[in-house]
N, C-alpha and C. Protein backbone atom coordinates (compact mmCIF):
# COMPACT_ATOMS: atom_id res chain seq x y z
N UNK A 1 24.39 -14.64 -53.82
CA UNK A 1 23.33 -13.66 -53.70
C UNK A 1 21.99 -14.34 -53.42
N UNK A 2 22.08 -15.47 -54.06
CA UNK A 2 20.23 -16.45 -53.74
C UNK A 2 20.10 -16.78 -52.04
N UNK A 3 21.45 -17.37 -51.80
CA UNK A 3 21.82 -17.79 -50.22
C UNK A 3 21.48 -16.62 -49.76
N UNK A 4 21.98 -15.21 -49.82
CA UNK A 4 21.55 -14.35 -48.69
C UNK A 4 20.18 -13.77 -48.84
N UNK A 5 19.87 -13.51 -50.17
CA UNK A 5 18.00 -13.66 -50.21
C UNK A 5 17.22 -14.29 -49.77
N UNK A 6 17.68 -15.92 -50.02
CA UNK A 6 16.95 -16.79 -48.89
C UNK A 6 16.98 -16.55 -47.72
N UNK A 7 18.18 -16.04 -47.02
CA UNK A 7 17.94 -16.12 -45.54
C UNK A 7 17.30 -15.30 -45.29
N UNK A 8 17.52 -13.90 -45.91
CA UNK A 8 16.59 -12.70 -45.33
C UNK A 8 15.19 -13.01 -45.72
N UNK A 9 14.51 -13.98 -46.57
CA UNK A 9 13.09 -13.97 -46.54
C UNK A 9 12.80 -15.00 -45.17
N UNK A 10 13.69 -15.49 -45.15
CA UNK A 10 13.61 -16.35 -44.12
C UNK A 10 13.70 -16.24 -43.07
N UNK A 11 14.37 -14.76 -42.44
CA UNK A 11 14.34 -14.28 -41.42
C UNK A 11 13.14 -13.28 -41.32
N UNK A 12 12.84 -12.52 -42.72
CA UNK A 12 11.39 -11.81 -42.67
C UNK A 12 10.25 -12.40 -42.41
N UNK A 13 10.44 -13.85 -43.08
CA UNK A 13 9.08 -14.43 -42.76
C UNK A 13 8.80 -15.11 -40.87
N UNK A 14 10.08 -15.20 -40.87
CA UNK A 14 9.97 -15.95 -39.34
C UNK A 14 9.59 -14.80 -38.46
N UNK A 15 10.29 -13.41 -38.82
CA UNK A 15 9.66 -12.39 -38.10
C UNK A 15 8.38 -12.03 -38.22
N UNK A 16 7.97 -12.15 -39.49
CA UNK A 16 6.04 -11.37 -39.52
C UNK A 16 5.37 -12.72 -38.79
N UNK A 17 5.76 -13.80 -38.68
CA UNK A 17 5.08 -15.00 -37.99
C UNK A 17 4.76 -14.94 -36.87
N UNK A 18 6.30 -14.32 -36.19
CA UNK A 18 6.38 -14.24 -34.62
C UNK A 18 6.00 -12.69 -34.40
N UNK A 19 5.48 -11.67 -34.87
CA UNK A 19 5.25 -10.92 -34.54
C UNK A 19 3.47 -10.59 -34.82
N UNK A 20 2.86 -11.84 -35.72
CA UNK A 20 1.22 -12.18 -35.74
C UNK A 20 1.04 -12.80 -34.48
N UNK A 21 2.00 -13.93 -34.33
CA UNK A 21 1.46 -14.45 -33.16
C UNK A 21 1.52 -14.13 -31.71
N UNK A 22 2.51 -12.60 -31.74
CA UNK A 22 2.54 -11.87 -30.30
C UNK A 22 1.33 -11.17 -30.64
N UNK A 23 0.52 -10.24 -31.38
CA UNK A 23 -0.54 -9.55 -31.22
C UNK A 23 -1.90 -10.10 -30.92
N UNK A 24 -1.74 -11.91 -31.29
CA UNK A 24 -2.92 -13.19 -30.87
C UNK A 24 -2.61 -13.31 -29.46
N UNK A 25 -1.31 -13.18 -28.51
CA UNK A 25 -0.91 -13.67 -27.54
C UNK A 25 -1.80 -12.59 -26.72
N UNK A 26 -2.06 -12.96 -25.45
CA UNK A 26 -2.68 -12.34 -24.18
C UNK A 26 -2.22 -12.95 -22.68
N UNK A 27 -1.95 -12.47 -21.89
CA UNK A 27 -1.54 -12.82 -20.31
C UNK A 27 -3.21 -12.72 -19.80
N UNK A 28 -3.21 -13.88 -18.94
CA UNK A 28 -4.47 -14.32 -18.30
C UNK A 28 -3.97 -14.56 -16.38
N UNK A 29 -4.46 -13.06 -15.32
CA UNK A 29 -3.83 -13.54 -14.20
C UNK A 29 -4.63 -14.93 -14.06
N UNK A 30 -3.52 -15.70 -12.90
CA UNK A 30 -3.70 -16.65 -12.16
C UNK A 30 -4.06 -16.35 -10.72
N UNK A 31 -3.63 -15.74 -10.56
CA UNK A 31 -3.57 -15.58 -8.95
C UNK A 31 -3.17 -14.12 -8.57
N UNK A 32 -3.29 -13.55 -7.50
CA UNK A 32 -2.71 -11.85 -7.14
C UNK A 32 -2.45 -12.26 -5.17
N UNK A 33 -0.98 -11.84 -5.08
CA UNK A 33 -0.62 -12.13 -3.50
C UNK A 33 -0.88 -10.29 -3.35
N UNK A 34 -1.16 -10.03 -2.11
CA UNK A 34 -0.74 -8.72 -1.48
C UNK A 34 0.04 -8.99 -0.49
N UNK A 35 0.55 -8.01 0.11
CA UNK A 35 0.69 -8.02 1.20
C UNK A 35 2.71 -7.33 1.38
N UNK A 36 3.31 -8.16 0.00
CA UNK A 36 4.81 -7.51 -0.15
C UNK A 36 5.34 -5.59 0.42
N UNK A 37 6.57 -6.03 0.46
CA UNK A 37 7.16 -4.72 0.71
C UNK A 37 8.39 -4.12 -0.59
N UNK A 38 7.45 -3.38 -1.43
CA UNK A 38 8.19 -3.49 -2.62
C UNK A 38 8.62 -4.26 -3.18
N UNK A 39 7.86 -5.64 -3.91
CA UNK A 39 8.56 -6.61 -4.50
C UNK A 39 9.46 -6.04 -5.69
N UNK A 40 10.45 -6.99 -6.18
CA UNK A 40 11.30 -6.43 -6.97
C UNK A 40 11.69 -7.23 -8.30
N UNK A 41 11.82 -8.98 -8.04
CA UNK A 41 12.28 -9.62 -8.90
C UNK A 41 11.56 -11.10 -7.90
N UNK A 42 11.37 -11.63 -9.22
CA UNK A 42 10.99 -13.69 -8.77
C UNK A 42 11.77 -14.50 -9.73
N UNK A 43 12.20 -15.58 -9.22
CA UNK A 43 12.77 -16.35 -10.10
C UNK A 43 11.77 -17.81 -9.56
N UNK A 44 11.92 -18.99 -9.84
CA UNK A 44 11.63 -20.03 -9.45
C UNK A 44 12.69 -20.83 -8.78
N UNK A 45 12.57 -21.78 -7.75
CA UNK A 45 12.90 -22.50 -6.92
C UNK A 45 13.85 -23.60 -8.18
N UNK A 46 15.29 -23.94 -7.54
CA UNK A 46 16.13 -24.80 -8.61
C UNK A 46 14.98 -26.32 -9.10
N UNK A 47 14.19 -26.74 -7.86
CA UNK A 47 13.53 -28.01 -8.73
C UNK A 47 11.94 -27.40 -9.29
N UNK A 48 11.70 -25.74 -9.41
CA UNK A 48 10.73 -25.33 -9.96
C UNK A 48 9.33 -25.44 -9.16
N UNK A 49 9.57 -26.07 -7.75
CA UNK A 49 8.35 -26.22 -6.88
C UNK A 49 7.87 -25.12 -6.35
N UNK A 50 8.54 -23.86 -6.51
CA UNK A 50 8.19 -22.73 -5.61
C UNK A 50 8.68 -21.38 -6.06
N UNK A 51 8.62 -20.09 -5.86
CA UNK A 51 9.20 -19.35 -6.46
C UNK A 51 9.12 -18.41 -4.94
N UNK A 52 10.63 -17.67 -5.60
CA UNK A 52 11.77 -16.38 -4.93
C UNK A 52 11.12 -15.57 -5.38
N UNK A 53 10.49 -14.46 -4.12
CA UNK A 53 10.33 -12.85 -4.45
C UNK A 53 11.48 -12.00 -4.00
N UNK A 54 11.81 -11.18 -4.60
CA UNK A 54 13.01 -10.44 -3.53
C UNK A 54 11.72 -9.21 -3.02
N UNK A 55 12.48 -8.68 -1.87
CA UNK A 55 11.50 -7.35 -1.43
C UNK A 55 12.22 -6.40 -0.85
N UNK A 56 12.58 -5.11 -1.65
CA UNK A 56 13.17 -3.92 -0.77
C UNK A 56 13.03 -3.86 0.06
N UNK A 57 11.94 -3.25 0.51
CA UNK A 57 11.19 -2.57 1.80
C UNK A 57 11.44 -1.97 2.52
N UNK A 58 11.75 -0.37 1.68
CA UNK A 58 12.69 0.77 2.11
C UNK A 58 12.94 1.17 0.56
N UNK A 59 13.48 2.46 1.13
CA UNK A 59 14.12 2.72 0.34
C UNK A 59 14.84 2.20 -0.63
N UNK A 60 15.43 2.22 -2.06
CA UNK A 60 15.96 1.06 -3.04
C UNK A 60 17.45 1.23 -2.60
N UNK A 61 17.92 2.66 -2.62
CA UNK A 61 19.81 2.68 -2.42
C UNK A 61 20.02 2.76 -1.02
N UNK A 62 19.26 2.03 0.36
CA UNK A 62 19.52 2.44 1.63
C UNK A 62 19.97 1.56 2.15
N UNK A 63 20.96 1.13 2.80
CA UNK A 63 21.73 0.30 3.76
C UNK A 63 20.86 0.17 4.61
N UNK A 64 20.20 -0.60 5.30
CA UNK A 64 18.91 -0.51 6.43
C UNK A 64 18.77 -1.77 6.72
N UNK A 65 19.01 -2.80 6.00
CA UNK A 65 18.60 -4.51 6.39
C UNK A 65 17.46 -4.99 6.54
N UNK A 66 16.54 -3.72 5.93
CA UNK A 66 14.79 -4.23 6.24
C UNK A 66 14.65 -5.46 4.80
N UNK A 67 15.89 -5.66 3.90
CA UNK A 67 14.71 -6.68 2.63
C UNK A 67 14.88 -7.99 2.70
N UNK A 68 14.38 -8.64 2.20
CA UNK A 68 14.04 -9.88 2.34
C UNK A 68 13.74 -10.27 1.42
N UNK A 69 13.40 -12.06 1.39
CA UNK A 69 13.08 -12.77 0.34
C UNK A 69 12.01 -13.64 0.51
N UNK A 70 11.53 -13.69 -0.50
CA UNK A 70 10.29 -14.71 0.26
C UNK A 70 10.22 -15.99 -0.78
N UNK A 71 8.78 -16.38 0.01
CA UNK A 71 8.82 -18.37 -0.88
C UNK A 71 7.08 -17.63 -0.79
N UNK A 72 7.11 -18.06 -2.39
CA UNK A 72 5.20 -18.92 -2.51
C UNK A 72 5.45 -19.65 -3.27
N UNK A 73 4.24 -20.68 -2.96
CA UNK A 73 3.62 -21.74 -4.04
C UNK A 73 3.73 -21.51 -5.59
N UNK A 74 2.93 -22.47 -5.62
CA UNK A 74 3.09 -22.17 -7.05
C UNK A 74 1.22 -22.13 -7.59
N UNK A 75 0.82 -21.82 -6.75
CA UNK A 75 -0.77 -21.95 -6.82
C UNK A 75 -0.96 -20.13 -6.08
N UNK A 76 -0.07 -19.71 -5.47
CA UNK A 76 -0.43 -18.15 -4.93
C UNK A 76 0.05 -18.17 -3.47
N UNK A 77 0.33 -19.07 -2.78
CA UNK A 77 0.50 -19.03 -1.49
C UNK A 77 1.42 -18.40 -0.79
N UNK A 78 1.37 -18.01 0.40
CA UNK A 78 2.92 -17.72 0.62
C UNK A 78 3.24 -18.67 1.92
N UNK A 79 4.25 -18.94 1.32
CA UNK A 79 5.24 -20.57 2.17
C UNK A 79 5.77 -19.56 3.30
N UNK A 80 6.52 -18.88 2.86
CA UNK A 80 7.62 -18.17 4.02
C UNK A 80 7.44 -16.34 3.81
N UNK A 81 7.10 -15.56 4.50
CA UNK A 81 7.26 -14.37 4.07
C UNK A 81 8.76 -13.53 4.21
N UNK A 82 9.04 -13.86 5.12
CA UNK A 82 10.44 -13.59 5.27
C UNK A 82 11.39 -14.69 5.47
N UNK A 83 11.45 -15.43 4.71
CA UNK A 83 12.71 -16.71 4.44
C UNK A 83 14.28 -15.84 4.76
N UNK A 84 14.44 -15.39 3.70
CA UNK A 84 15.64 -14.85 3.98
C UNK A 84 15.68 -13.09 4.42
N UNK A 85 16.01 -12.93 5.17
CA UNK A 85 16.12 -11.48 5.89
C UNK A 85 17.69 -10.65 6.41
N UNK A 86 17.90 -9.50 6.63
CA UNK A 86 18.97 -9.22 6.71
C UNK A 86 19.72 -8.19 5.55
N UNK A 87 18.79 -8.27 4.65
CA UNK A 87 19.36 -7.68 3.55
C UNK A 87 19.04 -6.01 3.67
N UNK A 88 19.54 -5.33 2.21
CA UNK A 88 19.51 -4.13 2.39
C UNK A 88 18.12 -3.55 1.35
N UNK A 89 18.41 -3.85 0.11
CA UNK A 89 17.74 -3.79 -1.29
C UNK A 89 17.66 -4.62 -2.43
N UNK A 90 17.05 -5.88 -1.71
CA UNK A 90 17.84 -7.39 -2.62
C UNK A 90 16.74 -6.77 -4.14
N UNK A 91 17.65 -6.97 -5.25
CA UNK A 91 17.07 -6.68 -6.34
C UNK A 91 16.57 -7.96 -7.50
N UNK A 92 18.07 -8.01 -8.23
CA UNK A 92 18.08 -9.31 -8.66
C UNK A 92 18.92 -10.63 -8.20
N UNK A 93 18.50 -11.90 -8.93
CA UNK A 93 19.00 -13.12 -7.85
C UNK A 93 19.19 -13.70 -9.12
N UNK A 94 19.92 -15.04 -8.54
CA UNK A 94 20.31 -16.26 -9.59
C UNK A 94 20.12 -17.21 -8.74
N UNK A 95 20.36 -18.52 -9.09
CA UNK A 95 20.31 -19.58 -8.38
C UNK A 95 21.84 -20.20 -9.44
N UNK A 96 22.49 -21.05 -8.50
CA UNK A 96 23.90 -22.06 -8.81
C UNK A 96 23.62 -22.89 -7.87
N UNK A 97 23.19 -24.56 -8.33
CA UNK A 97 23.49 -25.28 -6.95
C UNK A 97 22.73 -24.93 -6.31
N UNK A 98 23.31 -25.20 -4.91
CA UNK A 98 22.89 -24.97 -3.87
C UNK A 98 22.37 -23.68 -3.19
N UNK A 99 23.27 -22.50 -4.00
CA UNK A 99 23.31 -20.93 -3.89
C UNK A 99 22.90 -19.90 -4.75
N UNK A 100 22.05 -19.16 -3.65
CA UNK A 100 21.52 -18.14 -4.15
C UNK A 100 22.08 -17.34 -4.37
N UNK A 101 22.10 -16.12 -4.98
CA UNK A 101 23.25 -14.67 -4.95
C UNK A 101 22.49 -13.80 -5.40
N UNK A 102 22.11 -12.90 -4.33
CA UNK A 102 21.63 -11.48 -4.96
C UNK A 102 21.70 -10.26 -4.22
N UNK A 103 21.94 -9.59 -5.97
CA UNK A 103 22.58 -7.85 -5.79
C UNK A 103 21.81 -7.07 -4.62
N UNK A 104 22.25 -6.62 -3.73
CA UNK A 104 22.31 -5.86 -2.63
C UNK A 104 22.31 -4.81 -2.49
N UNK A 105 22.17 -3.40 -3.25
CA UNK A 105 22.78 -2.68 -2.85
C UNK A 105 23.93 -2.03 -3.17
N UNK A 106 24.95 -2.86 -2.71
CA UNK A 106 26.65 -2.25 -2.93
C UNK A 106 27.22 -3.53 -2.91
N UNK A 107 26.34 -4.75 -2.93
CA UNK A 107 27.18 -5.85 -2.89
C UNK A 107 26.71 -6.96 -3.14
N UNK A 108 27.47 -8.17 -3.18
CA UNK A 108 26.33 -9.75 -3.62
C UNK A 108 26.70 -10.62 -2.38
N UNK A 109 25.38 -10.81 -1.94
CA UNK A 109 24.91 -11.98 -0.45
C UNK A 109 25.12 -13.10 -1.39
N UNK A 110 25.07 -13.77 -0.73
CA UNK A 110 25.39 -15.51 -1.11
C UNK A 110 24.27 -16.06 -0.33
N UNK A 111 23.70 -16.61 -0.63
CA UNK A 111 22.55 -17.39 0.46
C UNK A 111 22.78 -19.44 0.21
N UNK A 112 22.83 -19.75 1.32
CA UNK A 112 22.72 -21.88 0.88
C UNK A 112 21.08 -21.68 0.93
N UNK A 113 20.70 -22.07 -0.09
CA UNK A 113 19.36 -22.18 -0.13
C UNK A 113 18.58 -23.53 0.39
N UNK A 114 19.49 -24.38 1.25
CA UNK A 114 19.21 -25.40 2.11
C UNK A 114 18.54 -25.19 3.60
N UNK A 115 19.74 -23.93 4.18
CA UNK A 115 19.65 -23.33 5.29
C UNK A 115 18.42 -22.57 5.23
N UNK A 116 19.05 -21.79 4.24
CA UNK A 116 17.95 -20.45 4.34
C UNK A 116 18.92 -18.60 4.83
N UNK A 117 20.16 -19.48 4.75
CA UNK A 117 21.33 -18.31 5.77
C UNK A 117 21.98 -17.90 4.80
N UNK A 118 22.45 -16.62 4.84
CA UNK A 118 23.73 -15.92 4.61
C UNK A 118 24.97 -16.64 5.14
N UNK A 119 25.86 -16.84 3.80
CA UNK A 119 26.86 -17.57 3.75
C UNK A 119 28.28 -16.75 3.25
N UNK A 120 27.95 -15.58 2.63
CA UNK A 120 28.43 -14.88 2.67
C UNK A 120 28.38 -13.08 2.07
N UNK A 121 28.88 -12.52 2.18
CA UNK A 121 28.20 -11.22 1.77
C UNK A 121 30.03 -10.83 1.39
N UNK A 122 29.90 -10.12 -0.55
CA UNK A 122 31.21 -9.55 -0.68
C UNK A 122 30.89 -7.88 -1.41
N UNK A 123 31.46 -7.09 -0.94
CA UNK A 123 30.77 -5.53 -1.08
C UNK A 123 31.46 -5.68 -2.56
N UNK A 124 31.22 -4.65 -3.51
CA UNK A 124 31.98 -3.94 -4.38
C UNK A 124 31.78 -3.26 -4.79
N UNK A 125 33.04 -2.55 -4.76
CA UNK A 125 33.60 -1.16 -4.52
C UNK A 125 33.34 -0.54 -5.60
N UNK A 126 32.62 0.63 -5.65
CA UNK A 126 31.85 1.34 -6.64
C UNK A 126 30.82 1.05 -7.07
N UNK A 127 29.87 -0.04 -6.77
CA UNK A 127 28.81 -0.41 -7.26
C UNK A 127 28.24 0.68 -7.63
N UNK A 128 28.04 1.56 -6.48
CA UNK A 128 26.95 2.49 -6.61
C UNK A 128 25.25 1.72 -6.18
N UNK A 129 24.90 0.95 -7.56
CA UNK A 129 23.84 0.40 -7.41
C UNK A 129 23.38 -0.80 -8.30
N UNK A 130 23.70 -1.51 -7.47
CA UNK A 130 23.82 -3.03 -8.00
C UNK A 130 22.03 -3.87 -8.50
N UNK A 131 22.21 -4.28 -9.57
CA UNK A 131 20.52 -4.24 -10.35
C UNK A 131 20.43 -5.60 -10.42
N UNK A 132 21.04 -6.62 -11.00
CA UNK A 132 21.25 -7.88 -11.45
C UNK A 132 22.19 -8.93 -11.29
N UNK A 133 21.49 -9.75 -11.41
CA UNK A 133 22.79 -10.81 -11.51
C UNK A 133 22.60 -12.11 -12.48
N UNK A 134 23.48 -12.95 -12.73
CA UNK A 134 23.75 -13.90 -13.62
C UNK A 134 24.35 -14.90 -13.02
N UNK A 135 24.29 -16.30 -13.23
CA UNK A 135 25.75 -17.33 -12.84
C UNK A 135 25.30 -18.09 -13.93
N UNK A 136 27.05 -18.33 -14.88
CA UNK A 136 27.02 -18.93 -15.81
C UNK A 136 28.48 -19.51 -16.09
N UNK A 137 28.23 -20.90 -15.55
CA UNK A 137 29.53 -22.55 -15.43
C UNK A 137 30.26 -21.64 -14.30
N UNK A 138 29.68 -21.35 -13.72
CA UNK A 138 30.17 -21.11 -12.11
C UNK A 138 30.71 -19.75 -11.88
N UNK A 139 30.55 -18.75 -12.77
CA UNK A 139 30.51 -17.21 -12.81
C UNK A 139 29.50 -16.59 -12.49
N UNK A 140 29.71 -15.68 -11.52
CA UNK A 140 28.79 -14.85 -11.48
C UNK A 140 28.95 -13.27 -12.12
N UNK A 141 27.96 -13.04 -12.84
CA UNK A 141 28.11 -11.46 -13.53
C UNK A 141 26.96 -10.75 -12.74
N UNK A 142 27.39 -9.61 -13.17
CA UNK A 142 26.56 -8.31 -12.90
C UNK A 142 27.02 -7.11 -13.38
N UNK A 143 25.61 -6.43 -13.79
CA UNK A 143 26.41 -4.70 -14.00
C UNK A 143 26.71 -4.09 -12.69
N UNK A 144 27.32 -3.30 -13.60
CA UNK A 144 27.87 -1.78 -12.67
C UNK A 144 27.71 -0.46 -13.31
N UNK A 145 26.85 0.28 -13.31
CA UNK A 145 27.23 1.40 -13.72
C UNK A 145 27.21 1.73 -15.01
N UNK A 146 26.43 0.87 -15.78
CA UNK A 146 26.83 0.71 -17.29
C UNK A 146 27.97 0.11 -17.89
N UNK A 147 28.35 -0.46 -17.04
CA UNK A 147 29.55 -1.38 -17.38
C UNK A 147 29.24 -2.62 -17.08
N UNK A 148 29.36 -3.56 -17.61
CA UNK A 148 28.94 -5.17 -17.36
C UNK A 148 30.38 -5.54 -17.04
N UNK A 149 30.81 -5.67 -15.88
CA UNK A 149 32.12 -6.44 -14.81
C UNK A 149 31.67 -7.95 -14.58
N UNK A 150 32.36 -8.32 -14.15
CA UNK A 150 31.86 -9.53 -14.12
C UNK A 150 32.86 -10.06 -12.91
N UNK A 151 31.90 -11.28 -11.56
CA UNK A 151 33.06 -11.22 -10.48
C UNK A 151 33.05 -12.70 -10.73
N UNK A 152 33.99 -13.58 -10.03
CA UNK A 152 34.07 -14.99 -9.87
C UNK A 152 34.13 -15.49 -8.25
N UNK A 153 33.03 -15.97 -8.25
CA UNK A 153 32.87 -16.44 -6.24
C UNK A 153 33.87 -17.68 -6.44
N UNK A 154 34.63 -18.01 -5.80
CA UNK A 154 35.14 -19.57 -5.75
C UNK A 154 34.56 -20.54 -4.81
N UNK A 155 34.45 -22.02 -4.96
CA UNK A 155 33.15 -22.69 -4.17
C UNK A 155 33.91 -22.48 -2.76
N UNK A 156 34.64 -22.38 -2.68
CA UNK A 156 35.24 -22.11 -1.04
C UNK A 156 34.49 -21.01 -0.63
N UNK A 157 34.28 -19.41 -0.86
CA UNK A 157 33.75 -18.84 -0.36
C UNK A 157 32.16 -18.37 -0.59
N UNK A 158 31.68 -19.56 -0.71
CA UNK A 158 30.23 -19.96 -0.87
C UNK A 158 29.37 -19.14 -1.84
């Protein structure tokens, strides 16, 4: 009974700590880009030099191929505005390696983030509307629908 008292003060206290020091915390911008077409999600570049915007630009559930991805700095710039193009409603992304992967729409693009190309594109069936993604020891997840499925790319099909 002392052991689980201890922990719970110990989890109370770690909580009123971390929850003083979120109401001290404040976000200070750095920088503001315009110019996007519905941005959606950023991650950072695998060696952290640069960061991924995804951009609808259109409609969110429309097959159309207007979205894209872009590159800025890490100071505000923009490197590439349309790096990667072709897409439909790129939402969320991951990085593995060499490869990018992000939800589409109705499906997950594969991008070599060397090229800059589509390496491969695999639909699935029922998405409906694909929000996120994950890769974790060489899995890639994503929801569906309120269901968390989960697919496996093999390095053969990029």
């Amino acid at each position: 009974m002392q052991k689980l008292f201890a922990t719970l003060l110990f989890i109370g206290a770690t909580f009123l700590s971390s929850a003083a020091f979120a109401q001290n915390a404040s976000l200070e911008f750095q920088w503001k880009i315009d110019g996007f077409d519905r941005p959606e999600s950023v991650i950072p570049s695998a060696d952290k030099s640069e960061i991924y915007v995804s951009n609808i630009n259109g409609p969110s559930n429309k097959q159309d191929g207007n979205g894209y991805i872009s590159r800025i700095s890490l100071d505000g710039k923009v490197i590439e505005k349309k790096w990667i193009t072709g897409l439909d409603g790129p939402r969320g992304f991951a990085l593995d390696n060499s490869k990018l992967y992000i939800s589409d729409v109705t499906g997950l693009v594969t991008v070599d983030i060397n090229t800059g190309q589509i390496v491969n594109r695999v639909p699935v069936a029922g998405a409906g509307f694909l929000n996120d993604v994950s890769v974790v020891n060489g899995r890639v997840f994503f929801p569906i629908r309120m269901v968390t499925r989960f697919i496996h790319i093999p390095k053969k099909m990029g």
